[in-house]
Each structure stands twice: as C-alpha cells, then as structure tokens.
C-alpha atoms as a PDB file:
ATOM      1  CA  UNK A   1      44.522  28.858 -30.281  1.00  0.00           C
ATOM      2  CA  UNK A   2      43.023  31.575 -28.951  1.00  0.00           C
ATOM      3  CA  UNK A   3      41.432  34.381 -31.389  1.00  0.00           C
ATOM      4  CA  UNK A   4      43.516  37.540 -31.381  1.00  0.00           C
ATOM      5  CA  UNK A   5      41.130  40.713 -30.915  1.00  0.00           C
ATOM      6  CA  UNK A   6      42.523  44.373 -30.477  1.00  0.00           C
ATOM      7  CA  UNK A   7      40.115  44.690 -27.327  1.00  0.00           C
ATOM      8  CA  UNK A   8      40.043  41.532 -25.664  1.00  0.00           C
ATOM      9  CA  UNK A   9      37.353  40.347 -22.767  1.00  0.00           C
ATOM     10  CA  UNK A  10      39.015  40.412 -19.062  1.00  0.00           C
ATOM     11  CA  UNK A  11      38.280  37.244 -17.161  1.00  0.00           C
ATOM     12  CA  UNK A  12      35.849  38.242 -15.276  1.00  0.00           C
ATOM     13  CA  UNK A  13      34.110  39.953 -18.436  1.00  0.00           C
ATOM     14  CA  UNK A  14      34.113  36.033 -19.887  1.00  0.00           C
ATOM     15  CA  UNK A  15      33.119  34.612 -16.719  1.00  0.00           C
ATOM     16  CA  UNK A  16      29.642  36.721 -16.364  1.00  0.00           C
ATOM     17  CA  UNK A  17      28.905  36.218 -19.940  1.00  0.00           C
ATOM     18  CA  UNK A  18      28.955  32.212 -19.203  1.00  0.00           C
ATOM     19  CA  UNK A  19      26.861  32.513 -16.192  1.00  0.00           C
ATOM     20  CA  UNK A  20      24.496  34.950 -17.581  1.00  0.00           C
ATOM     21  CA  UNK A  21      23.730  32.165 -20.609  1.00  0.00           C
ATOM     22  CA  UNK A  22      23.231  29.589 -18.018  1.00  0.00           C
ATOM     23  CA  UNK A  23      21.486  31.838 -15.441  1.00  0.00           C
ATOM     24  CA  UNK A  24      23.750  31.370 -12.776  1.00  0.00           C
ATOM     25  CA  UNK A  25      23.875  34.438  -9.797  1.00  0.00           C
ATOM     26  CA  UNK A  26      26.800  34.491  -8.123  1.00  0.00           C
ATOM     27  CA  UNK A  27      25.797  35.148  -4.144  1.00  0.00           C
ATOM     28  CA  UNK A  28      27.675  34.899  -1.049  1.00  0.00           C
ATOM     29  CA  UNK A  29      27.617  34.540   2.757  1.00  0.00           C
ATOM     30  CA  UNK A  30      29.308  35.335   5.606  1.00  0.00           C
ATOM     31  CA  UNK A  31      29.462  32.308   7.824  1.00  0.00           C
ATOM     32  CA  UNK A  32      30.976  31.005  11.035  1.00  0.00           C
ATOM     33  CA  UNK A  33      33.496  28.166  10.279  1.00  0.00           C
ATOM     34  CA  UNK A  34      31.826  25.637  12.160  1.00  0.00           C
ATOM     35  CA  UNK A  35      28.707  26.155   9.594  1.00  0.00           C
ATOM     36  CA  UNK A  36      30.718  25.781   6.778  1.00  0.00           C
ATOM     37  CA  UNK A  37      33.084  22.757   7.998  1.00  0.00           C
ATOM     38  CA  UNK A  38      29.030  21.438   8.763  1.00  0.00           C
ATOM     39  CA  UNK A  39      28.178  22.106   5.499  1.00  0.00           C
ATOM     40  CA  UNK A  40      31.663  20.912   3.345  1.00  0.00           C
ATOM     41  CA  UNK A  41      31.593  17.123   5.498  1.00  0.00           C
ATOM     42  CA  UNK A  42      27.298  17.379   5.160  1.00  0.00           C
ATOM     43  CA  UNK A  43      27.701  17.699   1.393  1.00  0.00           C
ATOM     44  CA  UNK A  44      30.311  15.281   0.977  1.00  0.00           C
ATOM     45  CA  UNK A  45      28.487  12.821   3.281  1.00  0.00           C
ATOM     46  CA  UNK A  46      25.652  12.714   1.142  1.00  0.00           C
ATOM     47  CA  UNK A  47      27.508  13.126  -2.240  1.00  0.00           C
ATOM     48  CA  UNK A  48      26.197  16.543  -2.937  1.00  0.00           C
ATOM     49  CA  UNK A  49      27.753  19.555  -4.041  1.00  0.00           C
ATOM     50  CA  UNK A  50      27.953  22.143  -1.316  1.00  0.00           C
ATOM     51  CA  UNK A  51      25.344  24.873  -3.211  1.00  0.00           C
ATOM     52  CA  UNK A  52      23.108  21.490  -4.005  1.00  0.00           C
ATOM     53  CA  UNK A  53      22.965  20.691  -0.508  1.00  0.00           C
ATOM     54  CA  UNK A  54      22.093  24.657   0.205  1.00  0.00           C
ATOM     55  CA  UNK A  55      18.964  25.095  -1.900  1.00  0.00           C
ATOM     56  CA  UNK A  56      17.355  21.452  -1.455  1.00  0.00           C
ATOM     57  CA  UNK A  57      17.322  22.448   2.619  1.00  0.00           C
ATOM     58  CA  UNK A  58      16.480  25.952   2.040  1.00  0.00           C
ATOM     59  CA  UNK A  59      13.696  24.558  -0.337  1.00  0.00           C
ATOM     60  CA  UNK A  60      12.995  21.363   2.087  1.00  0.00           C
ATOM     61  CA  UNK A  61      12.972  24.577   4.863  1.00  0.00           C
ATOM     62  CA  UNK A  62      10.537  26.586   3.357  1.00  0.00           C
ATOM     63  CA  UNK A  63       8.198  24.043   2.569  1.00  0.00           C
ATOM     64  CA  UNK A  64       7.347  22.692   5.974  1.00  0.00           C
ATOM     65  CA  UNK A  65       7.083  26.642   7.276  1.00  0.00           C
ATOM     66  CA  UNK A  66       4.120  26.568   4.561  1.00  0.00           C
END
C-alpha cells in the first residue's frame, strides 16, 4: 500500500531519485534506423543489452585509437 503524503513525488520526480542513487545518466541519440535495427539484432546476437553492447565498443573503440 502505498504511503499517503499531502505532496506526493511525480513519476518522473521518483524515477531521477532512483537513478541518481545508482548513478545512472539518462542520454540519448538520434540515429538512422538501420543503426539501431544493427544495434537491437547485434545486442541480441550476442546476448547483450543494447546500452551494454554501446559502451564495451565505444570503450573497445577508444582503446585501439590510443
């Protein structure tokens, strides 16, 4: 049961209190389809999640530059 408060938290109030404990940042992209259809099947190929798959090529990217 939820606890009744005379100024309750909105959603999205919640929802950034949660990520900010587990220091989560919420970031997005604009994208051609074809890149993200690449990435969804990539991910799911490999049994990733979709933002897994993201940073360890970003990471796996960055490394060989250096």
């Amino acid at each position: 049961m939820p606890k009744v408060v005379s100024n309750p938290k909105t959603r999205s109030q919640i929802q950034a209190e949660s990520d900010a404990r587990r220091g989560v940042v919420r970031k997005s992209f604009t994208l051609q389809a074809d890149d993200v259809a690449f990435i969804k099947e990539s991910a799911q190929r490999l049994g990733l999640a979709q933002n897994e798959l993201i940073v360890q090529a970003v990471r796996a990217f960055v490394k060989g530059q250096g």
